[in-house]
N, C-alpha and C. Protein backbone atom coordinates (compact mmCIF):
# COMPACT_ATOMS: atom_id res chain seq x y z
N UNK A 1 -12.44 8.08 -23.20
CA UNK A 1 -12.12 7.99 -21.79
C UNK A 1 -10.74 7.38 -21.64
N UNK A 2 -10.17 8.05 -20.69
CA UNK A 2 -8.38 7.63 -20.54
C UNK A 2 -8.43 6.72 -19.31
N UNK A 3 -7.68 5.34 -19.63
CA UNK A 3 -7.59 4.67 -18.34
C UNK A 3 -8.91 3.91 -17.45
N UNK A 4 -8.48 2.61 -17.22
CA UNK A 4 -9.74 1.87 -16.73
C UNK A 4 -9.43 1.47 -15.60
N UNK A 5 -10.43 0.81 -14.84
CA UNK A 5 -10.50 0.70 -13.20
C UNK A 5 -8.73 -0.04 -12.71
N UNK A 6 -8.32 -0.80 -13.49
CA UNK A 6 -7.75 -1.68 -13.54
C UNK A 6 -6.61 -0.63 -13.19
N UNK A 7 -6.05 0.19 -14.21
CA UNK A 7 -4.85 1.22 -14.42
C UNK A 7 -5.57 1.99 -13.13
N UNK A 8 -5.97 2.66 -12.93
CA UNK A 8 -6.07 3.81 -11.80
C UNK A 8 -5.81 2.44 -10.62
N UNK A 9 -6.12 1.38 -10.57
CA UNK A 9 -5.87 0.61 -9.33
C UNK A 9 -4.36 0.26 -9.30
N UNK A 10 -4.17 0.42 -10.44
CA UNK A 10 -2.35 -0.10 -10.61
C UNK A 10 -1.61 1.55 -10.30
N UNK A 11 -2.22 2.46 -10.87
CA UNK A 11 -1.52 3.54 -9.83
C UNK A 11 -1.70 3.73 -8.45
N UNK A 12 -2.47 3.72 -8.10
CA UNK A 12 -2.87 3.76 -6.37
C UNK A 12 -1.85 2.70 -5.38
N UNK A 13 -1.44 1.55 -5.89
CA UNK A 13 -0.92 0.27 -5.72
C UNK A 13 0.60 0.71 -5.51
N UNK A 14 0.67 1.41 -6.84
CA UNK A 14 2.42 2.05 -7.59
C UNK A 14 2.64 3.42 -6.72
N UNK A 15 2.07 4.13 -6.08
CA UNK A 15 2.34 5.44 -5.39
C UNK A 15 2.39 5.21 -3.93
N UNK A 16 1.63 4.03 -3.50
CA UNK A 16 1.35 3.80 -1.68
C UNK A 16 2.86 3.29 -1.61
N UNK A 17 3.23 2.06 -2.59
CA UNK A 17 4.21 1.29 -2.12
C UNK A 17 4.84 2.38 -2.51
N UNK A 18 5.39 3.31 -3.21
CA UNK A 18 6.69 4.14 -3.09
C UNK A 18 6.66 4.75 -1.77
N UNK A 19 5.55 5.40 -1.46
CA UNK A 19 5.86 6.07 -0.45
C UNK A 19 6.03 5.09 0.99
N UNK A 20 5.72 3.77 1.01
CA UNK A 20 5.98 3.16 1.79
C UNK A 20 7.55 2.51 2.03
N UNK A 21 8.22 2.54 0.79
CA UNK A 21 9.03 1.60 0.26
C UNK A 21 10.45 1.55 1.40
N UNK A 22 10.51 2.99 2.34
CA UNK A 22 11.82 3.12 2.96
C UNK A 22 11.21 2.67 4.51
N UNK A 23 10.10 2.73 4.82
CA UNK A 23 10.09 2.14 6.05
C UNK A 23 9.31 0.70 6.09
N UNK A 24 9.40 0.58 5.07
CA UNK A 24 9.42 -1.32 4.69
C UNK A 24 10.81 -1.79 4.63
N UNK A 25 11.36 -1.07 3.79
CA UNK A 25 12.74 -1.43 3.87
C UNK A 25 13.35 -1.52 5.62
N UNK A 26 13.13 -0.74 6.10
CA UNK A 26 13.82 -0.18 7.31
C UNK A 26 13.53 -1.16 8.44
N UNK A 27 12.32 -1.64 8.49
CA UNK A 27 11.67 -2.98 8.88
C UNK A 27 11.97 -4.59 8.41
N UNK A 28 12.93 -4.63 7.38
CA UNK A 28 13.30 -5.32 6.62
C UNK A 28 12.16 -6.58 6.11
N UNK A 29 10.72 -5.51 5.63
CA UNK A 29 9.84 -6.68 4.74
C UNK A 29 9.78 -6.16 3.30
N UNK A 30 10.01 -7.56 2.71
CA UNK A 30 9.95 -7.67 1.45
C UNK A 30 8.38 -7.45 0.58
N UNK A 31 8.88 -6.65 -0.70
CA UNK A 31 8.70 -6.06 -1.88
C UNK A 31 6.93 -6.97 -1.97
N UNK A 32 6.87 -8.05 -2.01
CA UNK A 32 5.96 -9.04 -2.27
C UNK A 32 4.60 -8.31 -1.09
N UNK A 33 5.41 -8.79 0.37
CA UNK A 33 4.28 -8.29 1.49
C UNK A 33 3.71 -7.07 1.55
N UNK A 34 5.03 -6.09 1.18
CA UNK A 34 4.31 -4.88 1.35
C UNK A 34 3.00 -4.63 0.13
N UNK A 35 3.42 -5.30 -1.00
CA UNK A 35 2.12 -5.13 -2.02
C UNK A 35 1.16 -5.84 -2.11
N UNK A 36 1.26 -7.14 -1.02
CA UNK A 36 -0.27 -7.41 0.15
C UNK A 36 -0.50 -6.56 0.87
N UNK A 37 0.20 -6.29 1.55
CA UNK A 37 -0.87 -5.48 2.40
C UNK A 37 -1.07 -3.95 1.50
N UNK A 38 -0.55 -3.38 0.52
CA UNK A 38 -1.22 -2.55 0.01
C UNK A 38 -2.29 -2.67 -0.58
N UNK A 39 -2.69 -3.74 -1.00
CA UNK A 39 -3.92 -4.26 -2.32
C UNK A 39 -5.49 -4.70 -1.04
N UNK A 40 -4.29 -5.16 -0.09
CA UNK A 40 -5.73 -5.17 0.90
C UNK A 40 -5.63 -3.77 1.53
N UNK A 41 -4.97 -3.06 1.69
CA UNK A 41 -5.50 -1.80 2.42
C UNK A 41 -6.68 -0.95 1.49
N UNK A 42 -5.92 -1.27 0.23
CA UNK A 42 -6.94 -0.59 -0.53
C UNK A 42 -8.42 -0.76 -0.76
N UNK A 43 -8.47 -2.21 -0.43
CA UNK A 43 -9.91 -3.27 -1.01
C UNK A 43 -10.66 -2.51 0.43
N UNK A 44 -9.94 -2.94 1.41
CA UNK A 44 -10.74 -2.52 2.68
C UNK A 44 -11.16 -1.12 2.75
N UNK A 45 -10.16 -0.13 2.01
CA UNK A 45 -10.64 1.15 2.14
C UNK A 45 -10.67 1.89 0.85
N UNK A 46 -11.75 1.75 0.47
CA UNK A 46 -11.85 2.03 -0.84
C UNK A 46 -11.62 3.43 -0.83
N UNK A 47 -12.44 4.12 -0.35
CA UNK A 47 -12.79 5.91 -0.58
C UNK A 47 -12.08 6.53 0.45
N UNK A 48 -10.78 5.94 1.10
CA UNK A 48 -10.00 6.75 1.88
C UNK A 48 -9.33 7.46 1.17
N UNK A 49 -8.77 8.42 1.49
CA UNK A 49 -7.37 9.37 1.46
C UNK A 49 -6.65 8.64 1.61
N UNK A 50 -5.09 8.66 0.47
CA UNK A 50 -4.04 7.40 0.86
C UNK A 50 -3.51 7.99 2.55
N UNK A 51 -3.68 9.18 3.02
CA UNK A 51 -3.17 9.40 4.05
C UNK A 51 -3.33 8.00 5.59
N UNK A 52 -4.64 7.93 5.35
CA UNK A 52 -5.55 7.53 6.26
C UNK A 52 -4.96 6.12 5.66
N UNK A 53 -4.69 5.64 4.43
CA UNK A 53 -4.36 3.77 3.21
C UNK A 53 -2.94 4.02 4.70
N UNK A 54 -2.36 4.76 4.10
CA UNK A 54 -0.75 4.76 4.64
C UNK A 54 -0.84 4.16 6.21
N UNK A 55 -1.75 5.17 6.85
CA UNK A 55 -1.04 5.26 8.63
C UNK A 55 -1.87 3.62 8.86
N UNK A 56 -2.88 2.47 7.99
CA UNK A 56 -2.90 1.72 8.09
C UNK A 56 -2.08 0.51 7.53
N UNK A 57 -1.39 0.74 6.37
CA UNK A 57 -0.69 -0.40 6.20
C UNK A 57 0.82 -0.18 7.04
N UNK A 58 1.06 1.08 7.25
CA UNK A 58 2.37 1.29 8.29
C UNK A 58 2.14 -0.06 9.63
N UNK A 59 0.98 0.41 10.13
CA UNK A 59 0.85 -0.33 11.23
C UNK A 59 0.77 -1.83 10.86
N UNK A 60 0.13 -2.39 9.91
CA UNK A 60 0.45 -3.80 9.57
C UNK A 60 1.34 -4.08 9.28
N UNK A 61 2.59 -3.35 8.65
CA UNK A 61 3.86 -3.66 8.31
C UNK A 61 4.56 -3.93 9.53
N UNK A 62 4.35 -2.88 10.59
CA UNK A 62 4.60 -3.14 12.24
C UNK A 62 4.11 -4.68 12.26
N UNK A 63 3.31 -5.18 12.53
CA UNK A 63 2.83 -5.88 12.46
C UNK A 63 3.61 -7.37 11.93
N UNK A 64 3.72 -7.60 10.15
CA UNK A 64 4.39 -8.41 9.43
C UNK A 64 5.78 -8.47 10.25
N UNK A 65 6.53 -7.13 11.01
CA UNK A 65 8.11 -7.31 10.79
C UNK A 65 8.57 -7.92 12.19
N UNK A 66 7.19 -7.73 13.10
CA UNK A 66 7.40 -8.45 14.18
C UNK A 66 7.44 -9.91 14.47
């Protein structure tokens, strides 16, 4: 078997924040927060679609930059 819970959680972690990475930037929050609130978007939503991970940590990043 290839890869354990641990690694598939470290990719999920490694692909949200890229795709998050320019409108974190753009919001000007740092590298650290955005990979809180990715690790909790994820915990909270386990069996989502990152679509559905995304349009929620977007809005908490709203959130952090205010």
């Amino acid at each position: 078997m290839s890869g354990t819970p641990d690694d598939a959680h470290g990719v999920v972690v490694a692909r949200l924040m890229l795709r998050l990475f320019g409108f974190a930037q753009g919001l000007g929050v740092d590298e650290a927060t955005v990979q809180h609130i990715v690790e909790r978007v994820i915990a909270e939503m386990p069996m989502c679609p990152d679509e559905e991970r995304l349009v929620r940590a977007r809005n908490w990043l709203l959130i952090a930059a205010a």
